[in-house]
C-alpha atoms as a PDB file:
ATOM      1  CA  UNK A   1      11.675  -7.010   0.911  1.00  0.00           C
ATOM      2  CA  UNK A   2      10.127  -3.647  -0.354  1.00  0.00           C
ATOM      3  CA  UNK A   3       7.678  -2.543   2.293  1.00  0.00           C
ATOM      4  CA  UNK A   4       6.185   0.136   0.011  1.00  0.00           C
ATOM      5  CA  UNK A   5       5.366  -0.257  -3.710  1.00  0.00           C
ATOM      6  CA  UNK A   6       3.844   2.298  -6.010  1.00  0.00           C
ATOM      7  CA  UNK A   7       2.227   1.772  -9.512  1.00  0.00           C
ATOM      8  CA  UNK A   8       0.467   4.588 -10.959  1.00  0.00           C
ATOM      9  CA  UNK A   9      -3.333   4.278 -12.899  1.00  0.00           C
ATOM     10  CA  UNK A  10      -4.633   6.517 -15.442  1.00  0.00           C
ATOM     11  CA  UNK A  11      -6.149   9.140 -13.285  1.00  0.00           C
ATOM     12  CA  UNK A  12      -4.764   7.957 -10.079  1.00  0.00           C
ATOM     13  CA  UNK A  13      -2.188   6.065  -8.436  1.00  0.00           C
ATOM     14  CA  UNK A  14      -2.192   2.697  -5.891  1.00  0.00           C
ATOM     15  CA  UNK A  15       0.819   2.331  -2.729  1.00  0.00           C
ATOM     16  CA  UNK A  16       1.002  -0.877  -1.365  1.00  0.00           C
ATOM     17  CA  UNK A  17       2.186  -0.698   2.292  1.00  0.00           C
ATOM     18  CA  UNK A  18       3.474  -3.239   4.182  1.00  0.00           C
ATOM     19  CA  UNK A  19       2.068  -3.800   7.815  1.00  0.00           C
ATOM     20  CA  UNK A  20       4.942  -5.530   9.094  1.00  0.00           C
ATOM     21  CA  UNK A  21       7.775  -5.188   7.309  1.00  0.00           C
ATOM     22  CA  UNK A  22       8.467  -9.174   6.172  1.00  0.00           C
ATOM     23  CA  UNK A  23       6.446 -11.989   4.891  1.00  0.00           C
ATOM     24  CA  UNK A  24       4.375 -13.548   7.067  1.00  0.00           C
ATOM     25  CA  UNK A  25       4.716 -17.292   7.689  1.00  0.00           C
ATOM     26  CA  UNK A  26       1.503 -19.762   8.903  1.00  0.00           C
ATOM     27  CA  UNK A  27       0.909 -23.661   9.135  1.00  0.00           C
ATOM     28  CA  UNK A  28      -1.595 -25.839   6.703  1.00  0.00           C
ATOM     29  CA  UNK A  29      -3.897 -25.840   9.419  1.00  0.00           C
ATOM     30  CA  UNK A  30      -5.054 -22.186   8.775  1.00  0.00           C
ATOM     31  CA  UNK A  31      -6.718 -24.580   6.127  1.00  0.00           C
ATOM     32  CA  UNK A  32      -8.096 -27.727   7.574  1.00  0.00           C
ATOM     33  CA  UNK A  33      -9.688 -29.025   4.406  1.00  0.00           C
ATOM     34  CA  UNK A  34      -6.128 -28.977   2.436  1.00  0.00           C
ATOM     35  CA  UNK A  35      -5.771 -32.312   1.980  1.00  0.00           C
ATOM     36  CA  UNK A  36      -1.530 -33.607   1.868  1.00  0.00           C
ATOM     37  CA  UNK A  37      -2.523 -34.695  -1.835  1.00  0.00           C
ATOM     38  CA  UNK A  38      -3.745 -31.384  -3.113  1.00  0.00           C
ATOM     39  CA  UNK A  39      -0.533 -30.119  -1.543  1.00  0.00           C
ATOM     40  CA  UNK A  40       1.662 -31.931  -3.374  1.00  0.00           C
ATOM     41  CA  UNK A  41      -0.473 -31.980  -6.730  1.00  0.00           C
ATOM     42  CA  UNK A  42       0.185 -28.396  -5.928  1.00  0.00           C
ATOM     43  CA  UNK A  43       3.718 -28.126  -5.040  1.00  0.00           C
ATOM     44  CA  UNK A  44       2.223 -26.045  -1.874  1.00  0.00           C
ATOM     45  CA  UNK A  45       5.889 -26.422  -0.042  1.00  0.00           C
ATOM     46  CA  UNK A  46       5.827 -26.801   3.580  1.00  0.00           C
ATOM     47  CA  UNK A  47       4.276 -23.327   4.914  1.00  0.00           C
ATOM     48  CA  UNK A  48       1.825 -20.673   3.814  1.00  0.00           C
ATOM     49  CA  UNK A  49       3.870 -17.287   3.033  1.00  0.00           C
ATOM     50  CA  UNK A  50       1.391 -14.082   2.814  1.00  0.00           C
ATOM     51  CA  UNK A  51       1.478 -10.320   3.309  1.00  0.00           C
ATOM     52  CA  UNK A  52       0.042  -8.220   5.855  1.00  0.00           C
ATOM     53  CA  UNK A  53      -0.964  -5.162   3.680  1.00  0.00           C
ATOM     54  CA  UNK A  54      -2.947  -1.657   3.205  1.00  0.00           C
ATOM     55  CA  UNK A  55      -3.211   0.308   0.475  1.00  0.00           C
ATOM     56  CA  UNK A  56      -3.001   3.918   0.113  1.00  0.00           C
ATOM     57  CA  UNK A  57      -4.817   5.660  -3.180  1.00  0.00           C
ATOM     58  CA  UNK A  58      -3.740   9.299  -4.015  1.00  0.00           C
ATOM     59  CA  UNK A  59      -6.554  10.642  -6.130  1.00  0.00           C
ATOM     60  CA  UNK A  60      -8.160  14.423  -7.061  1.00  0.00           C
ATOM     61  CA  UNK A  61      -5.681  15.916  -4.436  1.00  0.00           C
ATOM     62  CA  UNK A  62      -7.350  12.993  -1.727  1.00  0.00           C
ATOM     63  CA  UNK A  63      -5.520   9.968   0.000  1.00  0.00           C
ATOM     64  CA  UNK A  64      -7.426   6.968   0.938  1.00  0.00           C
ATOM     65  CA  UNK A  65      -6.621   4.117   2.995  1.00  0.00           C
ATOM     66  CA  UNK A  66      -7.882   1.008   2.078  1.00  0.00           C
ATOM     67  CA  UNK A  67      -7.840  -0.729   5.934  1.00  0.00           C
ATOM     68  CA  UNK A  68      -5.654   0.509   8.529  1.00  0.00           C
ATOM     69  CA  UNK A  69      -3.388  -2.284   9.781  1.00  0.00           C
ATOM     70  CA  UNK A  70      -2.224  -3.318  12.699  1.00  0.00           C
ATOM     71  CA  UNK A  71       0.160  -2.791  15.430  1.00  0.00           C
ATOM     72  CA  UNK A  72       2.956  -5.399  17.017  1.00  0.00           C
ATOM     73  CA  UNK A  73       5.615  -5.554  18.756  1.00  0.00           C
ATOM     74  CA  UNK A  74       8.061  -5.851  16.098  1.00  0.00           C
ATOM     75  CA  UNK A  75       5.991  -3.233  13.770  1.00  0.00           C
ATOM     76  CA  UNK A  76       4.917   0.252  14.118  1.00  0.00           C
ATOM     77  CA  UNK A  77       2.139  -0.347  11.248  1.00  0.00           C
ATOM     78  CA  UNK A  78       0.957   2.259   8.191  1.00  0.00           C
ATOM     79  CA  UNK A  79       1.510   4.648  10.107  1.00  0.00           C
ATOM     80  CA  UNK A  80       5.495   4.073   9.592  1.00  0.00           C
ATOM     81  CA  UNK A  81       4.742   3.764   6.250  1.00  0.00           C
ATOM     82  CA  UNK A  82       3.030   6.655   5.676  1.00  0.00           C
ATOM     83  CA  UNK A  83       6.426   8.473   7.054  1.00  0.00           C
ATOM     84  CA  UNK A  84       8.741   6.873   4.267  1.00  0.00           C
ATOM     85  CA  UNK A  85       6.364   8.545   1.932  1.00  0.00           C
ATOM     86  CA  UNK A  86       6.283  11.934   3.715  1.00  0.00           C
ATOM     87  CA  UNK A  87       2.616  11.825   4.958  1.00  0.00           C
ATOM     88  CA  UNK A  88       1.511  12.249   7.937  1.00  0.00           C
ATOM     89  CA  UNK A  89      -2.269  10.233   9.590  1.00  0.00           C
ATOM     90  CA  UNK A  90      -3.504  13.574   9.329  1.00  0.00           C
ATOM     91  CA  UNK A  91      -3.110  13.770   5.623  1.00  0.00           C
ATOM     92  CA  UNK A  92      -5.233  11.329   5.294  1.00  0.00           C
ATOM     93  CA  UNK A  93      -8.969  12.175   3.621  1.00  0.00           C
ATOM     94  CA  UNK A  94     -11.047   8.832   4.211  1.00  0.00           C
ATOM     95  CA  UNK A  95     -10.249   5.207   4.707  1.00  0.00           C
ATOM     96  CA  UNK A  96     -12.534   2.564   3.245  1.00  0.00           C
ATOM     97  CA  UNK A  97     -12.764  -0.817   5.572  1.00  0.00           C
ATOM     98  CA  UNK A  98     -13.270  -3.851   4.359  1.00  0.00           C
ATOM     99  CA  UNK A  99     -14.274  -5.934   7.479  1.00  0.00           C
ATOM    100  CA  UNK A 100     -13.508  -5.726  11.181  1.00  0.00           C
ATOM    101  CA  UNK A 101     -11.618  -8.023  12.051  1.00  0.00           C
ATOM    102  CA  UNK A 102      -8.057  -6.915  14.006  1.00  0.00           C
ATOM    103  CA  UNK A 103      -5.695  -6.876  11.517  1.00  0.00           C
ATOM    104  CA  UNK A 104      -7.580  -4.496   9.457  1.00  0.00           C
ATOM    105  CA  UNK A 105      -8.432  -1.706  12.194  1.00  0.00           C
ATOM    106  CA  UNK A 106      -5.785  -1.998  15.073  1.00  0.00           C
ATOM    107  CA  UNK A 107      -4.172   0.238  13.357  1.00  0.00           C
ATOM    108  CA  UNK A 108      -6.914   2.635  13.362  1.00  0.00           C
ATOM    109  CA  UNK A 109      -5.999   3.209  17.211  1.00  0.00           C
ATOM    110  CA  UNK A 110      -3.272   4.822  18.814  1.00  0.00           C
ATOM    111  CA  UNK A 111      -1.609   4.261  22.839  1.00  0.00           C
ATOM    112  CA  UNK A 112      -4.610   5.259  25.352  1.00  0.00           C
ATOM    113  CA  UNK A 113      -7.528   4.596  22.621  1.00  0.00           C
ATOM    114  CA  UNK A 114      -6.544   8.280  20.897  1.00  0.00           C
ATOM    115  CA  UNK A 115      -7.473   8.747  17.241  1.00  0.00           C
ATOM    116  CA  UNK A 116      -4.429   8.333  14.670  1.00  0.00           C
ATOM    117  CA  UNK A 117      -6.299   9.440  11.965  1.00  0.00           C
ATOM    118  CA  UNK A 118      -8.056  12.861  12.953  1.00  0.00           C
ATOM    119  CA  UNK A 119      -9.235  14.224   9.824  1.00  0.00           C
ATOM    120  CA  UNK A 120     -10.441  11.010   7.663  1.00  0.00           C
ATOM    121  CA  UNK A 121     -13.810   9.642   7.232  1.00  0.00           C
ATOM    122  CA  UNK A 122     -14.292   6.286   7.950  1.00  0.00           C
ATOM    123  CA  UNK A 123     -16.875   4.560   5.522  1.00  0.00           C
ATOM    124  CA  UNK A 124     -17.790   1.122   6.353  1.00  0.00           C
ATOM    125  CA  UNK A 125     -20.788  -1.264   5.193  1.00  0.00           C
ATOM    126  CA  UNK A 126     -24.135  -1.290   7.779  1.00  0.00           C
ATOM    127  CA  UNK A 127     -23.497  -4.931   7.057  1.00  0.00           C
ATOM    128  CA  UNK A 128     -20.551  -4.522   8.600  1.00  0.00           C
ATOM    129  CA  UNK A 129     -20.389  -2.113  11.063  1.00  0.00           C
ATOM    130  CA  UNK A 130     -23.706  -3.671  13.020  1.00  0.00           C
ATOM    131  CA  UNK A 131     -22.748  -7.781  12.012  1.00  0.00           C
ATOM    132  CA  UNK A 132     -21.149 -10.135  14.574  1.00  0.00           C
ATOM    133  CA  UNK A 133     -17.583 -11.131  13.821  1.00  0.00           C
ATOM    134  CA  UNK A 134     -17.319 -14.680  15.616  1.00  0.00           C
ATOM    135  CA  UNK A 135     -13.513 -15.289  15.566  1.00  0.00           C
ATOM    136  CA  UNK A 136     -11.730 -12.571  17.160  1.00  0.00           C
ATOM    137  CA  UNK A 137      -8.278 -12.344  17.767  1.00  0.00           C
ATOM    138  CA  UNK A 138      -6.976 -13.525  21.315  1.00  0.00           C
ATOM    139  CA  UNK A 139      -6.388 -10.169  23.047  1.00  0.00           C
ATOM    140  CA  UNK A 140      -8.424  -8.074  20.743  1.00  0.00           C
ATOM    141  CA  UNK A 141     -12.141  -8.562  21.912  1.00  0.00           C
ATOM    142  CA  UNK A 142     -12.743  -4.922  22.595  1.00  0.00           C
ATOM    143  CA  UNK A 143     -11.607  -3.567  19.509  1.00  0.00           C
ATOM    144  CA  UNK A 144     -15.004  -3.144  17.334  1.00  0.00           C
ATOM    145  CA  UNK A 145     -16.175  -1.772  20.639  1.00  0.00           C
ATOM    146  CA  UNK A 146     -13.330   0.778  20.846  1.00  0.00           C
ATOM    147  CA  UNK A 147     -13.233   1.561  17.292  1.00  0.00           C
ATOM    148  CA  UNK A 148     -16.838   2.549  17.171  1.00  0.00           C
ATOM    149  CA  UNK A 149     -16.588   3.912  20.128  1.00  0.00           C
ATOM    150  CA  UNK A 150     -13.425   6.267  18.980  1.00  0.00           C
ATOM    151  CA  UNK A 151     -14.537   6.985  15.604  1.00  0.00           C
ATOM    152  CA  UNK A 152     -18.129   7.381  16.548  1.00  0.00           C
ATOM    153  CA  UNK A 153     -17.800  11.204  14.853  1.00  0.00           C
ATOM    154  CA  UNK A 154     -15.887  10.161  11.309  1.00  0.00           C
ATOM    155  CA  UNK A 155     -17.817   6.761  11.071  1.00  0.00           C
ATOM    156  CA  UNK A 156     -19.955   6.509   7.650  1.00  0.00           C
ATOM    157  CA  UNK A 157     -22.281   3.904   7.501  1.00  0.00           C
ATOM    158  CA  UNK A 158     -23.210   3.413   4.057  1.00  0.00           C
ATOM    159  CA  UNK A 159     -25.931   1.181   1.792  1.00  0.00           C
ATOM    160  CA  UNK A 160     -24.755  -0.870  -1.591  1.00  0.00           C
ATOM    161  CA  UNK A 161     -25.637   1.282  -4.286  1.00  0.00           C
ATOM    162  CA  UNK A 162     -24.595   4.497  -2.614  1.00  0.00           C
ATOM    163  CA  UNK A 163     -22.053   6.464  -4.345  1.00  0.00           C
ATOM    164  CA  UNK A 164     -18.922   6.882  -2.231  1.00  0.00           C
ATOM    165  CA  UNK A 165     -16.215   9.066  -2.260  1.00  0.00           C
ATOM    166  CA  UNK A 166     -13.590   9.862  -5.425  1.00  0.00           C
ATOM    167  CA  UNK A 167     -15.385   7.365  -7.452  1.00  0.00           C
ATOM    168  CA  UNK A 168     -15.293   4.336  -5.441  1.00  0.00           C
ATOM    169  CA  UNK A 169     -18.153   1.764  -5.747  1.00  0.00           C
ATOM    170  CA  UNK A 170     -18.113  -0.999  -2.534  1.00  0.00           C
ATOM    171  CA  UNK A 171     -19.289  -4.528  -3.440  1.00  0.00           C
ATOM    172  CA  UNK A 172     -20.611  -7.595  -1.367  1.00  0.00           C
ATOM    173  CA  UNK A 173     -18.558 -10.159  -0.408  1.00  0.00           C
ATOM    174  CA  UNK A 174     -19.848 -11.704   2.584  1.00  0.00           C
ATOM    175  CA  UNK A 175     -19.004 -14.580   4.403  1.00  0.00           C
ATOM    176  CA  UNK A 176     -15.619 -14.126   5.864  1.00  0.00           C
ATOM    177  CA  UNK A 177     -17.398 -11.506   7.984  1.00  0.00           C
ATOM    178  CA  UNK A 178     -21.050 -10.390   8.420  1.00  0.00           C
ATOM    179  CA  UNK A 179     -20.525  -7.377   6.097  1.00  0.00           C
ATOM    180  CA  UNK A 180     -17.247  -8.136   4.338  1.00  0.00           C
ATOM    181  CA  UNK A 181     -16.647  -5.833   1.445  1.00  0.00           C
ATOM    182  CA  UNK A 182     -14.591  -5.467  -1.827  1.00  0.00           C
ATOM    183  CA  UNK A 183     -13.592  -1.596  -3.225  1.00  0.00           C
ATOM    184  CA  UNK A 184     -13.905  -1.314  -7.263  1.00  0.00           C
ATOM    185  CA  UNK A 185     -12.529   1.992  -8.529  1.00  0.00           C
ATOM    186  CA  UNK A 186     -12.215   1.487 -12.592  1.00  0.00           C
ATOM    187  CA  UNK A 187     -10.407  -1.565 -13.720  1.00  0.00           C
ATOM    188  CA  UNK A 188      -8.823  -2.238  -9.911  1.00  0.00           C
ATOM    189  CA  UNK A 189     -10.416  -4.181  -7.239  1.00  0.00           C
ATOM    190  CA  UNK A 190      -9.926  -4.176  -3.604  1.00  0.00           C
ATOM    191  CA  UNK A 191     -10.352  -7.503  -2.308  1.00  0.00           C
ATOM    192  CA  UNK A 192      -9.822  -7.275   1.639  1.00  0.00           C
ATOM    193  CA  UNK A 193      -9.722 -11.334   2.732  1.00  0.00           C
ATOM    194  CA  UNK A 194     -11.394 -12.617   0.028  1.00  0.00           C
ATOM    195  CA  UNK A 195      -8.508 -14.441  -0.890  1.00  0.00           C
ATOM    196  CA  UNK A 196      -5.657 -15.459   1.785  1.00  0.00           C
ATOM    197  CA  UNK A 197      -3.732 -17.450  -0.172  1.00  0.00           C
ATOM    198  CA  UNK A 198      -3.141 -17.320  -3.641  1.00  0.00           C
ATOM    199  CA  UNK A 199      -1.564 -20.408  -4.712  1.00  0.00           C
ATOM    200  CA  UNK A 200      -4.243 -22.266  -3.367  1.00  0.00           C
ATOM    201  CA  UNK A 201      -7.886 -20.205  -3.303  1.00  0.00           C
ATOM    202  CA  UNK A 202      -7.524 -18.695  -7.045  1.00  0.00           C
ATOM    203  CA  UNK A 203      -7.085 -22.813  -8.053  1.00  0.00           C
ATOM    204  CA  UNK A 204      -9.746 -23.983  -5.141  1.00  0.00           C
ATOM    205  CA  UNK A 205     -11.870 -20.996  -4.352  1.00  0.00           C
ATOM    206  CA  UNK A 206     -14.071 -23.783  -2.488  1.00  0.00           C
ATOM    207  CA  UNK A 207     -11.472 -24.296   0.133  1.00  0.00           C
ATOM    208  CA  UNK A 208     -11.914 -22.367   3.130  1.00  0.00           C
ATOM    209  CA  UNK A 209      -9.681 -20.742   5.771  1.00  0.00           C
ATOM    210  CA  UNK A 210     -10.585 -20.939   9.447  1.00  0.00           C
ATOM    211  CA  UNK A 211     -11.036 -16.918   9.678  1.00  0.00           C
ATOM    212  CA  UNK A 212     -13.601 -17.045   7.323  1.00  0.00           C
ATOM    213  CA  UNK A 213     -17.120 -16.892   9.941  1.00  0.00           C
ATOM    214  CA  UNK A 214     -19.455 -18.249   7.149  1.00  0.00           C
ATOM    215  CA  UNK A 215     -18.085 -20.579   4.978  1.00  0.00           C
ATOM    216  CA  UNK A 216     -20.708 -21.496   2.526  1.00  0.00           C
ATOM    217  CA  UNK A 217     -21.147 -17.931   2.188  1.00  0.00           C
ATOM    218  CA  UNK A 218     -17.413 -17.460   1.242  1.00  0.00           C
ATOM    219  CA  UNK A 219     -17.223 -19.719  -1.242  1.00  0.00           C
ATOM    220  CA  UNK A 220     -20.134 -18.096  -3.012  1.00  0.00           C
ATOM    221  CA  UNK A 221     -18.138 -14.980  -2.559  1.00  0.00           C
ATOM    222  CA  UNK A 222     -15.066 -16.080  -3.526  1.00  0.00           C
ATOM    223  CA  UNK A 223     -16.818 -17.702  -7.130  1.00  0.00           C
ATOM    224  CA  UNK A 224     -18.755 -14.691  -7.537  1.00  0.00           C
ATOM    225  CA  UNK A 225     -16.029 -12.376  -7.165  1.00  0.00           C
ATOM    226  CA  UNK A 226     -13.491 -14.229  -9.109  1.00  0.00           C
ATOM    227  CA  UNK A 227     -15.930 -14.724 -11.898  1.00  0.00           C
ATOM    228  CA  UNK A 228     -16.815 -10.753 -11.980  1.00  0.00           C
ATOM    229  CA  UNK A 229     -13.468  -9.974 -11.986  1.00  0.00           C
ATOM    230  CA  UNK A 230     -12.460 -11.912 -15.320  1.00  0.00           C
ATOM    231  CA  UNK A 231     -15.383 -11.484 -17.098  1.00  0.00           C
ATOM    232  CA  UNK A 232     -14.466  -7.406 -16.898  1.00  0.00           C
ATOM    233  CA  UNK A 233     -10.519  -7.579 -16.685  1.00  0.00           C
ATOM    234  CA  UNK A 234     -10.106  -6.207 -12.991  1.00  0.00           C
ATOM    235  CA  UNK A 235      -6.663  -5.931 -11.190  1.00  0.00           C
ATOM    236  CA  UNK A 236      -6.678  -7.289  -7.794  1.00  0.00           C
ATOM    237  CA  UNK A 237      -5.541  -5.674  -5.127  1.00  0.00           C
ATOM    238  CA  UNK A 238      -5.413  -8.093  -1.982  1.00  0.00           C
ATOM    239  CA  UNK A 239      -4.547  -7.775   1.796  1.00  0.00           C
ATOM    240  CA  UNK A 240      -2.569 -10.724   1.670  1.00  0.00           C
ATOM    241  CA  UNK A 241      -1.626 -11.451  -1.136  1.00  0.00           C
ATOM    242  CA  UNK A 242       2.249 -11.328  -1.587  1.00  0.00           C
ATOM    243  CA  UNK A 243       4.452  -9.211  -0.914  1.00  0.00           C
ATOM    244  CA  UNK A 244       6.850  -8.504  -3.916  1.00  0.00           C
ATOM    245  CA  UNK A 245       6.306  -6.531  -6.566  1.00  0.00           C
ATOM    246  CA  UNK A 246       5.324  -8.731  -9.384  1.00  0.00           C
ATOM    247  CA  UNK A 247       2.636 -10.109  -6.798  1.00  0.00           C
ATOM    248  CA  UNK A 248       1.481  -7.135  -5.445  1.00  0.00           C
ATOM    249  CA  UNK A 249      -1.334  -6.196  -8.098  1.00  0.00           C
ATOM    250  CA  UNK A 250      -3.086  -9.478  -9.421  1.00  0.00           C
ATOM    251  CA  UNK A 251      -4.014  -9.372 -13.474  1.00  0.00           C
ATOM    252  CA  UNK A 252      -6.240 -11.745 -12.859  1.00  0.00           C
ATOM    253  CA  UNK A 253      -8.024 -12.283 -16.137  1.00  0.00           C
ATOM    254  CA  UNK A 254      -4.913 -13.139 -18.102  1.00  0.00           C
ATOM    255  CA  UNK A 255      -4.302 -16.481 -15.426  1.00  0.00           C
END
């Protein structure tokens, strides 16, 4: 499996990075309304296969990080990834979060609560940043605590409609958390979680995972988002969405 993949834009150029270095494998019941007859209509197989992702954008002599990861036993996270492209955390100019929830800012944290990445800016929705995320990861109920906490001098609360950094423009997509938040820069489109699976939620946007908090919300997001997206010929970039090449960057409007 390729654990880094680069395709370059017009004026800029998109890494996916691999969290943890192999597919990641999950039951049905990360989807409780999947019924066994939309399954087979389907052809669903017998497990969900995803990516656990970040992307890095290298733009006007800047690099961005597009969520930060995770770390695991059996993965040293972006950080690792970051090496096999000769950069170093500190390299990095400003990372752009799309919602809180662990596997998008553990990796934002080093051993003893130090700061991996010293020098970036960390810009993150008010939605966000002050919103409630209900389901948090067994283990990991301190983190928003300890990453505002840590970051409390690079955090960057911002409003919709502000202008952000090297052209990017953040978009609502509530629902999966408080504040959850897509990343347009020109034609490509950061997605975070708005989709988890895509042989099932680009079909049946209506069907919910259990992560998301909100799930009427979702769904609206998930429509909206889906519908903006083809109506103005975006690429999708998603968290986990798969991990191979060919998957890696979503041309949505041509499905």
């Amino acid at each position: 499996m390729n654990v880094s993949t680069r395709c370059n834009f017009k004026d800029f150029s998109v890494t996916w990075l691999s969290v943890t270095n192999k597919a990641e494998k999950a039951p049905f019941t990360c989807f409780p309304k999947l019924t066994p007859e939309l399954r087979k209509e389907l052809n669903l197989g017998n497990e969900i296969e995803w990516s656990m992702s970040s992307f890095l954008l290298e733009c006007d002599n800047k690099k961005a990080l597009f969520d930060a990861g995770f770390f695991r036993e059996d993965t040293k996270g972006i950080p690792e990834r970051l090496k096999e492209l000769k950069i170093t955390p500190d390299e990095i100019d400003y990372i752009f979060i799309t919602h809180k929830h662990w596997d998008h800012i553990d990796g934002l944290i080093g051993p003893d609560d130090s700061i991996i990445y010293k020098n970036a800016k960390i810009y993150i929705s008010k939605e966000e940043f002050n919103g409630k995320i209900k389901k948090t990861h067994p283990g990991k109920e301190k983190l928003e605590e300890q990453f505002k906490k840590i970051y409390e001098k690079q955090i960057v609360q911002y409003d919709f409609g502000n202008s952000l950094p090297l052209g990017i423009e953040p978009i609502k997509a509530f629902g999966h958390t408080p504040g959850h938040t897509c990343y347009k820069k020109d034609n490509l489109l950061f997605i975070g979680d708005l989709i988890h699976w895509e042989k099932l939620q680009f079909i049946h946007p209506e069907i919910c995972g259990v992560f998301d908090n909100d799930e009427e919300e979702s769904i609206k997001s998930r429509k909206n988002i889906l519908k903006f997206a083809k109506e103005n010929k975006l690429i999708l970039a998603g968290h986990h969405l798969p991990c191979d090449k060919s998957g890696m960057f979503w041309e949505f409007y041509k499905n």
